[in-house]
Protein backbone atom coordinates (compact mmCIF):
# COMPACT_ATOMS: atom_id res chain seq x y z
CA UNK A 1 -141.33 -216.54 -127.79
CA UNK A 2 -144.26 -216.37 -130.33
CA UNK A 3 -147.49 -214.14 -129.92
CA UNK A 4 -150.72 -215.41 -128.39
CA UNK A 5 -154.03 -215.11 -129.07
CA UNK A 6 -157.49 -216.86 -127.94
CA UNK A 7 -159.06 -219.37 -129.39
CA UNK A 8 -162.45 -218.59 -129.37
CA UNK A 9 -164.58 -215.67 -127.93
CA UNK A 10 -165.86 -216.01 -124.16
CA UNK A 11 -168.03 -213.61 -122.03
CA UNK A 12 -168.12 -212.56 -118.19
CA UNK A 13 -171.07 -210.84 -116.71
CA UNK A 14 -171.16 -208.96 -113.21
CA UNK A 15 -170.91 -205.10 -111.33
CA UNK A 16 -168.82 -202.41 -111.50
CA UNK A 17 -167.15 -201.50 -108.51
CA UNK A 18 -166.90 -197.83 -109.09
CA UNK A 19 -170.35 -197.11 -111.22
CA UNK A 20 -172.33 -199.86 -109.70
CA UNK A 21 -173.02 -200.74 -113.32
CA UNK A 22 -173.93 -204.14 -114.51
CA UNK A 23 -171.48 -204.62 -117.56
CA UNK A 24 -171.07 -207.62 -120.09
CA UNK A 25 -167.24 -208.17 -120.63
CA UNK A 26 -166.25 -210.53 -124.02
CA UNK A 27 -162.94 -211.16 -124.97
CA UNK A 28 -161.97 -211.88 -128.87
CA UNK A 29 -159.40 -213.03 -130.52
CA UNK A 30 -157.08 -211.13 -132.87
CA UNK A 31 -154.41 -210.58 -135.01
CA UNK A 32 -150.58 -210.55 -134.63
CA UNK A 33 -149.41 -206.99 -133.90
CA UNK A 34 -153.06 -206.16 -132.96
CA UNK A 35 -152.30 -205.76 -129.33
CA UNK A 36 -155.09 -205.36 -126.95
CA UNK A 37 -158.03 -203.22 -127.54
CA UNK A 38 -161.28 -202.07 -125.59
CA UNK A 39 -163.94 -201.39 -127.17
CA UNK A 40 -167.41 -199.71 -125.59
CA UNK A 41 -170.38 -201.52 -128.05
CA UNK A 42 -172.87 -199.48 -125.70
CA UNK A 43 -171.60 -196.11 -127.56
CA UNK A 44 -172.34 -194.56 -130.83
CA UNK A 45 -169.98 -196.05 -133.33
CA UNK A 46 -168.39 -198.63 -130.78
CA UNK A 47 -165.78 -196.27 -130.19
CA UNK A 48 -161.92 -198.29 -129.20
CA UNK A 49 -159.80 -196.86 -126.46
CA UNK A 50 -155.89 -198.51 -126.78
CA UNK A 51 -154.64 -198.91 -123.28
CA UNK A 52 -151.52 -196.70 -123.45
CA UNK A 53 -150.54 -193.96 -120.56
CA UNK A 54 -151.06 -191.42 -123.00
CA UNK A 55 -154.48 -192.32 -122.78
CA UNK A 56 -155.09 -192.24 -119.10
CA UNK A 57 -157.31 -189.60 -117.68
CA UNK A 58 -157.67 -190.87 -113.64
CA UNK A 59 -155.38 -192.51 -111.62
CA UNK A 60 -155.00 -193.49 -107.90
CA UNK A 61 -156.67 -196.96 -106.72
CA UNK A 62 -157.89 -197.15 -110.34
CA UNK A 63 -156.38 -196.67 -113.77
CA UNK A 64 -158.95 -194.72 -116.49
CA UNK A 65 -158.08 -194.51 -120.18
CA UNK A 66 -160.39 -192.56 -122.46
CA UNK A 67 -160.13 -191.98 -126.39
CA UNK A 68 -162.54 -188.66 -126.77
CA UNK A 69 -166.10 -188.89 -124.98
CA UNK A 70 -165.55 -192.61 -124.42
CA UNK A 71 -163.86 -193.95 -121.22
CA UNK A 72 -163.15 -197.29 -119.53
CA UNK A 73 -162.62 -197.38 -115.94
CA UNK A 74 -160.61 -199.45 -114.07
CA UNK A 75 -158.93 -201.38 -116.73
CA UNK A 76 -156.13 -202.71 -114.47
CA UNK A 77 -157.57 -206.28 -113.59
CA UNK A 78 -158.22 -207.19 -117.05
CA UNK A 79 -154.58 -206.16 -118.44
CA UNK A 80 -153.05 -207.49 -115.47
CA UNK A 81 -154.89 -211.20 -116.19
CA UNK A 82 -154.09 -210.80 -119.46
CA UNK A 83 -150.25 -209.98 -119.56
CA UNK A 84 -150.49 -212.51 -116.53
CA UNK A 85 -151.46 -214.99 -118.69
CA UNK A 86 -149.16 -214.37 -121.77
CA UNK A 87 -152.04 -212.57 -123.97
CA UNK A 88 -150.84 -210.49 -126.64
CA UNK A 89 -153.40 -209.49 -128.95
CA UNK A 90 -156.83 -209.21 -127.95
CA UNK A 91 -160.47 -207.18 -128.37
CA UNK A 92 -162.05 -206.71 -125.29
CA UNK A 93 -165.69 -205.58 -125.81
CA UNK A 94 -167.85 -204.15 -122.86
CA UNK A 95 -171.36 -203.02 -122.84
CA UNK A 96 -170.58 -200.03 -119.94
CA UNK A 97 -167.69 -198.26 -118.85
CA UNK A 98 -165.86 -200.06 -116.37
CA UNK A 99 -164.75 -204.18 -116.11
CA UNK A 100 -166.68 -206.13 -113.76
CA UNK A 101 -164.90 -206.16 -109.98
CA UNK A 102 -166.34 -209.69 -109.49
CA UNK A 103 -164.60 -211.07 -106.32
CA UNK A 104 -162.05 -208.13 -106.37
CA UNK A 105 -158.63 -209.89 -108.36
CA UNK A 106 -157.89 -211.03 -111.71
CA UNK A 107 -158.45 -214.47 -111.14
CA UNK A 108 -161.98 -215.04 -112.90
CA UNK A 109 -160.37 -213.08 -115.52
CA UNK A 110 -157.50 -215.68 -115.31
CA UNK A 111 -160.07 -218.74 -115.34
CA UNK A 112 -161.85 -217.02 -118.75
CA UNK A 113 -158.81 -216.84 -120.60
CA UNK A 114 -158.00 -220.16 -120.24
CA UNK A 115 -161.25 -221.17 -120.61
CA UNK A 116 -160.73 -218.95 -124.20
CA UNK A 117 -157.64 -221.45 -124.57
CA UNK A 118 -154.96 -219.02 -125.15
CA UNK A 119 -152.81 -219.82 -128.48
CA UNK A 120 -150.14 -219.49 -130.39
CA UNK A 121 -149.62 -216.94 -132.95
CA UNK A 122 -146.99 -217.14 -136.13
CA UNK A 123 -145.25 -213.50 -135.24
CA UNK A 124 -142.31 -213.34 -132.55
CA UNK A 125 -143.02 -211.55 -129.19
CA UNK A 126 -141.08 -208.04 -129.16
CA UNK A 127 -139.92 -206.97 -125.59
CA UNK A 128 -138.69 -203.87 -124.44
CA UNK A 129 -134.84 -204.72 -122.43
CA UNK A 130 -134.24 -202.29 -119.86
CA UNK A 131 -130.57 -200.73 -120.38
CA UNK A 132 -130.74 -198.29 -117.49
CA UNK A 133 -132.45 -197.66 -113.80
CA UNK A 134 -135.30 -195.44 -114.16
CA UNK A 135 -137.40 -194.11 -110.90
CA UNK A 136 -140.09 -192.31 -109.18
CA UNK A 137 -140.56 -190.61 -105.80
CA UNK A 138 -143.52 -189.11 -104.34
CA UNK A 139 -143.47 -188.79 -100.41
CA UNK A 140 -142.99 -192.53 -98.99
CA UNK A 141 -143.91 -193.94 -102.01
CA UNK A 142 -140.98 -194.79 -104.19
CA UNK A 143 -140.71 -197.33 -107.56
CA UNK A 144 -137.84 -198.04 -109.31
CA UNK A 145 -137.02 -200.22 -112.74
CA UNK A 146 -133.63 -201.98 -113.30
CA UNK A 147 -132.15 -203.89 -115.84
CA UNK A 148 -133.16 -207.69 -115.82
CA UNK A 149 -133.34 -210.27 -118.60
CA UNK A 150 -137.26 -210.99 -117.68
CA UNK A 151 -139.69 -209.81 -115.43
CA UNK A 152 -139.50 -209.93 -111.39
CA UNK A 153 -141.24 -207.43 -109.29
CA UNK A 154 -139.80 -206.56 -105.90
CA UNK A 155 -142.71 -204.87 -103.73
CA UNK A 156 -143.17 -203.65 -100.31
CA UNK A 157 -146.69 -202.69 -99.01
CA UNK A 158 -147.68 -200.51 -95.68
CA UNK A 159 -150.43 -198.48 -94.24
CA UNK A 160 -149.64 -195.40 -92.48
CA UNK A 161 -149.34 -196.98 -89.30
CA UNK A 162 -147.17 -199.92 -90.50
CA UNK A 163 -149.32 -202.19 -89.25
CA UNK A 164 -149.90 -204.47 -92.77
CA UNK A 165 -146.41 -204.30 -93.78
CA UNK A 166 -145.66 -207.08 -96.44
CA UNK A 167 -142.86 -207.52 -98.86
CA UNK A 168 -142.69 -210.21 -101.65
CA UNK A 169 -140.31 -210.81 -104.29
CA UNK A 170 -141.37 -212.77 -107.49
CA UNK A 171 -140.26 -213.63 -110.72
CA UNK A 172 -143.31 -213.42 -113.32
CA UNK A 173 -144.19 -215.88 -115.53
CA UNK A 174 -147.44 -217.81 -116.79
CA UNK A 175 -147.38 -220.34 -113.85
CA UNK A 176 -146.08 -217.97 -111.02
CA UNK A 177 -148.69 -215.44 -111.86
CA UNK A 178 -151.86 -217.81 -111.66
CA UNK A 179 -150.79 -219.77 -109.20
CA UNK A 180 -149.33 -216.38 -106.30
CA UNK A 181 -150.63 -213.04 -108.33
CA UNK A 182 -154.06 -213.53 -109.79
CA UNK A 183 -156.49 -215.11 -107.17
CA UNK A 184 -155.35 -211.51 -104.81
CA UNK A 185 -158.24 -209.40 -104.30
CA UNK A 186 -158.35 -205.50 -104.02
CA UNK A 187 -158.24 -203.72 -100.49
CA UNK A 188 -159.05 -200.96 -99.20
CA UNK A 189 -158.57 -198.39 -95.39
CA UNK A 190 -161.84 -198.29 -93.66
CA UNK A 191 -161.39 -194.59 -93.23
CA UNK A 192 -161.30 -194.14 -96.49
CA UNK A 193 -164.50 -195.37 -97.56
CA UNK A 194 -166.59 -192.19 -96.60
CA UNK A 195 -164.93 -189.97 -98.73
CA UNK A 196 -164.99 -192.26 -101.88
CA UNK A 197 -168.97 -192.66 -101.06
CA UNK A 198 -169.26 -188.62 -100.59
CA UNK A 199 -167.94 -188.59 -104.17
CA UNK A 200 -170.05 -191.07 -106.48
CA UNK A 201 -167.18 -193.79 -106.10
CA UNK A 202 -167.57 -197.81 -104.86
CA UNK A 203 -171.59 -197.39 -106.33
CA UNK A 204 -170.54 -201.16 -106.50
CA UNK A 205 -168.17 -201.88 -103.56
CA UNK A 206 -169.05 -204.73 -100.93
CA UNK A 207 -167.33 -207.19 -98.79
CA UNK A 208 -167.86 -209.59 -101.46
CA UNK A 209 -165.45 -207.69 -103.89
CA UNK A 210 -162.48 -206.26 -101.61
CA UNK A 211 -161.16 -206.31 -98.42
CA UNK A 212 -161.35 -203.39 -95.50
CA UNK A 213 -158.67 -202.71 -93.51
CA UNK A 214 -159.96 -201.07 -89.99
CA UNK A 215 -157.18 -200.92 -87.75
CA UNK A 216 -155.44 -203.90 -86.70
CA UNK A 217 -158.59 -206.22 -87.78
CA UNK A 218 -158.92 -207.21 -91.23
CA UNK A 219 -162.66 -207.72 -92.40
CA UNK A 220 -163.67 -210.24 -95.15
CA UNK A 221 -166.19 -212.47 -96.55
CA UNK A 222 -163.47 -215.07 -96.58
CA UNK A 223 -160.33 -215.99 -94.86
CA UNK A 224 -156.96 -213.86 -96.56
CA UNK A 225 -156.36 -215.88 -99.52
CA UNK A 226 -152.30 -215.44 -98.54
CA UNK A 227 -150.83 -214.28 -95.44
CA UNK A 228 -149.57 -211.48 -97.92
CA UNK A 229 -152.35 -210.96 -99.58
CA UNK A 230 -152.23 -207.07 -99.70
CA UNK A 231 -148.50 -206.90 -101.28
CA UNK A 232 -149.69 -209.48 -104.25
CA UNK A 233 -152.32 -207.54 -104.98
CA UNK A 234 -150.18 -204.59 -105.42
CA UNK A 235 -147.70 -206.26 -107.38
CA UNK A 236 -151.28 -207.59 -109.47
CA UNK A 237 -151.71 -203.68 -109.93
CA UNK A 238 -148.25 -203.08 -111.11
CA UNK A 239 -148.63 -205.64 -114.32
CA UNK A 240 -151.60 -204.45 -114.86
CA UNK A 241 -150.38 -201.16 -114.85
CA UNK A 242 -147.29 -201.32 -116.79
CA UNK A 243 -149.10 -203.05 -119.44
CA UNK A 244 -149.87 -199.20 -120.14
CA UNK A 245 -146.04 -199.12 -122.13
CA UNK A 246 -147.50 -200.54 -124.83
CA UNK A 247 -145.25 -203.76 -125.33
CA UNK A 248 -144.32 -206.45 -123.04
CA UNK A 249 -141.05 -205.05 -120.42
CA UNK A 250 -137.89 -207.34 -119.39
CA UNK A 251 -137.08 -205.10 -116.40
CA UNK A 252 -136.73 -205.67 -112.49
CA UNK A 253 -139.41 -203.54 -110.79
CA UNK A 254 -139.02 -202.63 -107.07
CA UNK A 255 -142.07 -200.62 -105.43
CA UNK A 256 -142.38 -199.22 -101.95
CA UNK A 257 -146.15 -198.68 -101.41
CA UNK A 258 -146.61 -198.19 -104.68
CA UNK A 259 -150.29 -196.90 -106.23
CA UNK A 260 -151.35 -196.44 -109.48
CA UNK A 261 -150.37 -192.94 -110.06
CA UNK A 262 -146.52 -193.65 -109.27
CA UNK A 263 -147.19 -197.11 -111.32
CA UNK A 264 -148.11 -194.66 -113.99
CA UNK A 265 -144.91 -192.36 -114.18
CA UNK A 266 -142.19 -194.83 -114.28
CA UNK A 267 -144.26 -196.92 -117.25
CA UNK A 268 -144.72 -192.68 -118.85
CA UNK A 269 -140.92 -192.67 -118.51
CA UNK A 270 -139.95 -196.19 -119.49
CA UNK A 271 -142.25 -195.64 -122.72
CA UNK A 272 -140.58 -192.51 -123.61
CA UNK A 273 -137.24 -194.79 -123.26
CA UNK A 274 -138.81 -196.84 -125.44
CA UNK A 275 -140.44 -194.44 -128.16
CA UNK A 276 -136.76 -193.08 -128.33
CA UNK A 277 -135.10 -196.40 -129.24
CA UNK A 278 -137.75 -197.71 -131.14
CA UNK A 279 -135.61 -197.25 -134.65
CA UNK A 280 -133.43 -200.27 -135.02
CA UNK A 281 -129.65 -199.77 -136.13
CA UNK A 282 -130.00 -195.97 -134.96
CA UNK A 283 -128.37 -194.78 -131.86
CA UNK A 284 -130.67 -194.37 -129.20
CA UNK A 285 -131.82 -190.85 -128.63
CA UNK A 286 -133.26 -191.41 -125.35
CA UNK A 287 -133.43 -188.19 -123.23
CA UNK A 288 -131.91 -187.99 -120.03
CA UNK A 289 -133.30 -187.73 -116.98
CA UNK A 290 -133.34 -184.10 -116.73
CA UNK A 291 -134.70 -183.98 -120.38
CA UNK A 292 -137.98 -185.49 -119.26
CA UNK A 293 -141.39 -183.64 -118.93
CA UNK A 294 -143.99 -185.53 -117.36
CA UNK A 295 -147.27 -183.52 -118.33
CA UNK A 296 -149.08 -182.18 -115.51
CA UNK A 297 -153.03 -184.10 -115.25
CA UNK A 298 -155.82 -181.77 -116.17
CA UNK A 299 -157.81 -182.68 -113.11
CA UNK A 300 -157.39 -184.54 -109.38
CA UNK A 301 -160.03 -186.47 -107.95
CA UNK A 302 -160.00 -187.38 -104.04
CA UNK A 303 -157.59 -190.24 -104.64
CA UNK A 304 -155.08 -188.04 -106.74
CA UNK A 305 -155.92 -185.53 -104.12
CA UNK A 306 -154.60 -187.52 -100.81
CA UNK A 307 -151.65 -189.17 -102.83
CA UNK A 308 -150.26 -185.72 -103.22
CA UNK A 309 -151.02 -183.94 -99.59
CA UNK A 310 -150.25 -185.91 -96.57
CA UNK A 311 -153.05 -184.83 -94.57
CA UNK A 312 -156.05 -187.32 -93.92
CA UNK A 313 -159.13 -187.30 -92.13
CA UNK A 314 -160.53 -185.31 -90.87
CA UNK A 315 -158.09 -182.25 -91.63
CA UNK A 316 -158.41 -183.17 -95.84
CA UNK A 317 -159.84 -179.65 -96.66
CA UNK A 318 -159.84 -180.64 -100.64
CA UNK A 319 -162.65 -182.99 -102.22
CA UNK A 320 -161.63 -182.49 -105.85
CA UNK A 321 -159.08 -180.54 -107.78
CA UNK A 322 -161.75 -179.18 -111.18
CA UNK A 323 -158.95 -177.77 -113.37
CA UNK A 324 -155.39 -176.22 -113.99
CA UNK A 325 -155.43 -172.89 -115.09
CA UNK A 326 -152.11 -172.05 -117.10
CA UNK A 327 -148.94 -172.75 -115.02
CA UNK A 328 -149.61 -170.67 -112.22
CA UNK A 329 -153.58 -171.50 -111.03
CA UNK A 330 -156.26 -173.87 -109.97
CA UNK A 331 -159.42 -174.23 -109.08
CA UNK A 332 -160.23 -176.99 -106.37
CA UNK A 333 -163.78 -177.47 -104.64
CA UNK A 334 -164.55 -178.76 -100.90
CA UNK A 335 -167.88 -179.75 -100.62
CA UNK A 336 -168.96 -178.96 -97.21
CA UNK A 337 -171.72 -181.30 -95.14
CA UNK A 338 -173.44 -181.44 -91.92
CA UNK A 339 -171.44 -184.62 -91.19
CA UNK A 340 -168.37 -182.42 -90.70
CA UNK A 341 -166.39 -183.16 -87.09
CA UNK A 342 -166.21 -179.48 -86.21
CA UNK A 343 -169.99 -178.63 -86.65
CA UNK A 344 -170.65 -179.95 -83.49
CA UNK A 345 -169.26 -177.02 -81.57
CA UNK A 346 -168.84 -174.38 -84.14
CA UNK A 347 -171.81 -173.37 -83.85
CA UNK A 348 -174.38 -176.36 -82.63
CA UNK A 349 -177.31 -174.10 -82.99
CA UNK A 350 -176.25 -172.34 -85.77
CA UNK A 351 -173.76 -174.46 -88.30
CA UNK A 352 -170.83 -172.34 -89.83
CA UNK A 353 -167.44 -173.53 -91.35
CA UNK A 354 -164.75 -172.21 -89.00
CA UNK A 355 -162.48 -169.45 -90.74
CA UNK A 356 -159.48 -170.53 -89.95
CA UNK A 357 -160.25 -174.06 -91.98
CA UNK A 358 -161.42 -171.89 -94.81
CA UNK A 359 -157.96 -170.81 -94.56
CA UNK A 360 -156.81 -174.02 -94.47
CA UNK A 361 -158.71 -175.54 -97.47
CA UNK A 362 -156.55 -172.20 -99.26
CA UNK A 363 -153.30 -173.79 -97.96
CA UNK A 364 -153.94 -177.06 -99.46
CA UNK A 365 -155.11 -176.16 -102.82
CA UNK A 366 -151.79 -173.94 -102.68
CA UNK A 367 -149.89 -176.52 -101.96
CA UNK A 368 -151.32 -179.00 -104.51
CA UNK A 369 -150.68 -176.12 -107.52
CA UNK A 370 -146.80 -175.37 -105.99
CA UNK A 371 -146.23 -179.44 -105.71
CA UNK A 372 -147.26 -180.33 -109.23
CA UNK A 373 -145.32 -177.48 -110.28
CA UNK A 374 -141.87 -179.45 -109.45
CA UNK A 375 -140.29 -182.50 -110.65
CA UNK A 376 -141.57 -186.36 -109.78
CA UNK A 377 -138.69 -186.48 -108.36
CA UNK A 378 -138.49 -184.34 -105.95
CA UNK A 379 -139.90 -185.77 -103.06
CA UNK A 380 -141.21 -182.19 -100.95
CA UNK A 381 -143.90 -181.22 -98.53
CA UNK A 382 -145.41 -177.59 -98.75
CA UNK A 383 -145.20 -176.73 -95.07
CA UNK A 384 -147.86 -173.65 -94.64
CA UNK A 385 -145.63 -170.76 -93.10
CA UNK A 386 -147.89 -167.42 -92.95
CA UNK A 387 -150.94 -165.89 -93.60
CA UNK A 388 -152.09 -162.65 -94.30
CA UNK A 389 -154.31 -160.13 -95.60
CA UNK A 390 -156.83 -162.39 -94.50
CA UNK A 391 -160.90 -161.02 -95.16
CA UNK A 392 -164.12 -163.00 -94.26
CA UNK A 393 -167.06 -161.93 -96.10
CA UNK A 394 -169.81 -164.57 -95.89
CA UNK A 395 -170.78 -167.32 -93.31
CA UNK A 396 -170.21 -170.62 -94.96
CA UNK A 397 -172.66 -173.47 -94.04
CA UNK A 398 -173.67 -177.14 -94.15
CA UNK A 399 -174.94 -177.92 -97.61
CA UNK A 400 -172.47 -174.67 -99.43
CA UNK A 401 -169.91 -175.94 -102.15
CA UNK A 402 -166.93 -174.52 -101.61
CA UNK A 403 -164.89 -173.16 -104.71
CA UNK A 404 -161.28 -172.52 -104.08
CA UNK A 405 -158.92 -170.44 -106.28
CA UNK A 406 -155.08 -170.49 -105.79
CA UNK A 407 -152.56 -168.73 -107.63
CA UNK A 408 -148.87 -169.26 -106.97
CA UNK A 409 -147.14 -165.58 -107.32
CA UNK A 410 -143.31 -166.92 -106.66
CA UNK A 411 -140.92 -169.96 -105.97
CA UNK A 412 -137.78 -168.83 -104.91
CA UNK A 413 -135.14 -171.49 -105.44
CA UNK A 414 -138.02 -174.00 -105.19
CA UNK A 415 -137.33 -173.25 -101.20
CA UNK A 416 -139.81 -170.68 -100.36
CA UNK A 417 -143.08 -169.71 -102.41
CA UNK A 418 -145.86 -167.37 -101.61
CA UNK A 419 -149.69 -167.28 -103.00
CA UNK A 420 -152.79 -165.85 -103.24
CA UNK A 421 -156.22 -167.67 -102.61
CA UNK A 422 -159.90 -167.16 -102.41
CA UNK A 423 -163.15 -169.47 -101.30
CA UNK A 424 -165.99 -168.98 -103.25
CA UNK A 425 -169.87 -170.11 -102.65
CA UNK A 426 -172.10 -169.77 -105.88
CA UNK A 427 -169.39 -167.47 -107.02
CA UNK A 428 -169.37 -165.15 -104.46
CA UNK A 429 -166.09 -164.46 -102.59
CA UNK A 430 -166.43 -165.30 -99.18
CA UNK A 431 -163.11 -164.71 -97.87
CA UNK A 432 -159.30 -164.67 -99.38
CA UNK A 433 -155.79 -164.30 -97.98
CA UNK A 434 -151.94 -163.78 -99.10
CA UNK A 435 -149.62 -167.53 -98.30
CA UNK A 436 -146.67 -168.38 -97.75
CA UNK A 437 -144.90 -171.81 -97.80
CA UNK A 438 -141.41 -173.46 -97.39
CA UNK A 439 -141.08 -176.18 -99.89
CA UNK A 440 -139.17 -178.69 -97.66
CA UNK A 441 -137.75 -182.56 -98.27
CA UNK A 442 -140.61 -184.79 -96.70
CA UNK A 443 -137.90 -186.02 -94.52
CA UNK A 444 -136.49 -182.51 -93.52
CA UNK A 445 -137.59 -180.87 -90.02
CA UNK A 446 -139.93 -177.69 -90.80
């Protein structure tokens, strides 16, 4: 199968849904081999950012790739449509950092392209063949790749209830994707939506642009587009997502409620496949499974946050993991408001963060630094297991930012670990305690 390019340039305007920004998007053609670029013409020098995972600096719910200072956001819609749509090469320009949302999927996206009159190009398409399984596990999420001469995606989306459960099995291809994948739109838990307002996100975020999940009700502008409407958009994400390898995959993909950050290490670990194979007529060199180091991120926002604990509201004592110190340390911030559940009996005259949660925002930040310490694969829960030591120094109150510092002392036999922590408030201590923690299989009892 040859390249493709478009025809001729074309332009999409609308909002953000993460900034709120109003953004220009233009697509141009390009040359063979050119792949697809972004490029930011509102910065300095109109800096390009290659969508590769080595690139990616956020994850969860949304896929950010950066190249220095300059960032897009969100940039799985627009790959998606475009590997949906048999696009190799291509220079996407935006005037702000993150794609329209527009109605939430990929298929105005879709309807530009073709509009752009996709075309052929003289060089052949290069694919990457699958030769072995590769996977992922975190908690109940799990994502696998087998060999397959093409593309079909196997995916199964829940909630945590099971209430939305929807499986679909596809075969991808220019026709299949417009017709079942593209017109999907992004969703979202209603419970969810506080915390992603508390922290800057969904600026641009309406009814108009995704769908809420509250309970067993499903709320929308519009009827569901497909009675599975929640598992195509996930497998929408996943080919968006994998377009992150960096060539086009023949592979069969099966996800169990699959996000972006589990999209992102099995295409990290298929591209290292790749990289290692690249050389043709050389043996492969591929490492092995136990051979692969999947680099720790620098930061966690809330998404990244809850896709690693498996607490939720309203026991989520982290907002925001700031930065990895070393191997052994982090620093993770809870910002604390008067909308908090508990401040309406502890105290109601006089507002003060109970110590024992203080405590608990210590155990999760803990557990977050021990979890990330282990393999993907290892699918564990940090089950909290004693406390002492324990000193409170300061009252903490409604409008205080709360700065915690964990360090993990030992892991014995990645079984049983122990840790020291400390809450800060405009870097004063304002209490601390020794931890300790079995590191347990999610499925194990505690």
């Amino acid at each position: 199968m040859k390249q493709r390019t478009i025809n001729r340039e074309v332009s999409i305007h609308g909002k953000s849904l993460h900034t709120g920004e109003e953004v220009n998007l233009t697509l141009k053609p390009a040359a063979t081999n050119h792949g697809v670029i972004f490029r930011r013409t509102d910065l300095f020098g109109k800096p390009e950012i290659t969508p590769l995972v080595e690139n990616i600096t956020d994850l969860v719910r949304s896929t950010t790739i950066a190249n220095g200072h300059a960032k897009i956001h969100t940039v799985e819609h627009v790959l998606s449509a475009l590997s949906g749509s048999g696009v190799d090469n291509v220079v996407v320009e935006m005037d702000a950092s993150e794609p329209p949302i527009l109605d939430g999927s990929a298929k105005h996206f879709v309807n530009l392209i073709q509009q752009a009159e996709p075309v052929e190009q003289d060089a052949e398409r290069n694919y990457f063949k699958l030769e072995e399984p590769i996977s992922v596990t975190r908690g109940a999420s799990s994502i696998i790749a087998l060999p397959h001469d093409g593309l079909r995606i196997t995916c199964t989306s829940a909630d945590d209830r099971g209430i939305h459960t929807q499986h679909l099995s596809l075969d991808i291809d220019f026709e299949t994707y417009a017709a079942q994948i593209a017109a999907a739109r992004t969703f979202t838990i209603y419970e969810d939506i506080e915390e992603l307002i508390k922290l800057g996100k969904i600026k641009g975020g309406s009814l108009d642009s995704a769908i809420v999940i509250k309970g067993d009700k499903i709320l929308s502008k519009e009827p569901l587009r497909f009675k599975d409407e929640f598992v195509r958009h996930k497998i929408l994400d996943i080919i968006g997502d994998i377009v992150l390898l960096g060539i086009p995959l023949k592979a069969h993909i099966i996800a169990v409620r699959p996000g972006h950050a589990l999209n992102s290490e099995l295409t990290k670990k298929i591209r290292q496949k790749w990289l290692a194979s690249k050389d043709a007529g050389k043996k492969s060199t591929a490492p092995k499974k136990a051979d692969i180091v999947v680099e720790r991120e620098k930061t966690y926002d809330i998404r990244r946050v809850l896709d690693v604990l498996p607490h939720r509201y309203p026991f989520v004592m982290i907002d925001r993991v700031t930065e990895f110190v070393g191997e052994d340390s982090l620093i993770a911030i809870k910002n604390v408001t008067i909308n908090e559940p508990y401040f309406q009996g502890h105290y109601p005259g006089r507002p003060v963060m109970p110590g024992v949660l203080q405590i608990e925002a210590m155990a999760q930040a803990a557990g977050i630094l021990m979890l990330s310490k282990l393999p993907v694969e290892d699918n564990r829960v940090a089950f909290f297991m004693s406390v002492d030591k324990v000193k409170f120094r300061q009252a903490v109150e409604p409008g205080d930012t709360l700065e915690i510092h964990a360090k993990v002392l030992k892991i014995r036999g990645n079984k049983i670990a122990s840790a020291v922590a400390e809450c800060r408030v405009a870097g004063k201590v304002v209490s601390s305690a020794d931890l300790m923690f079995m590191l347990a299989e999610a499925n194990e009892e505690a």
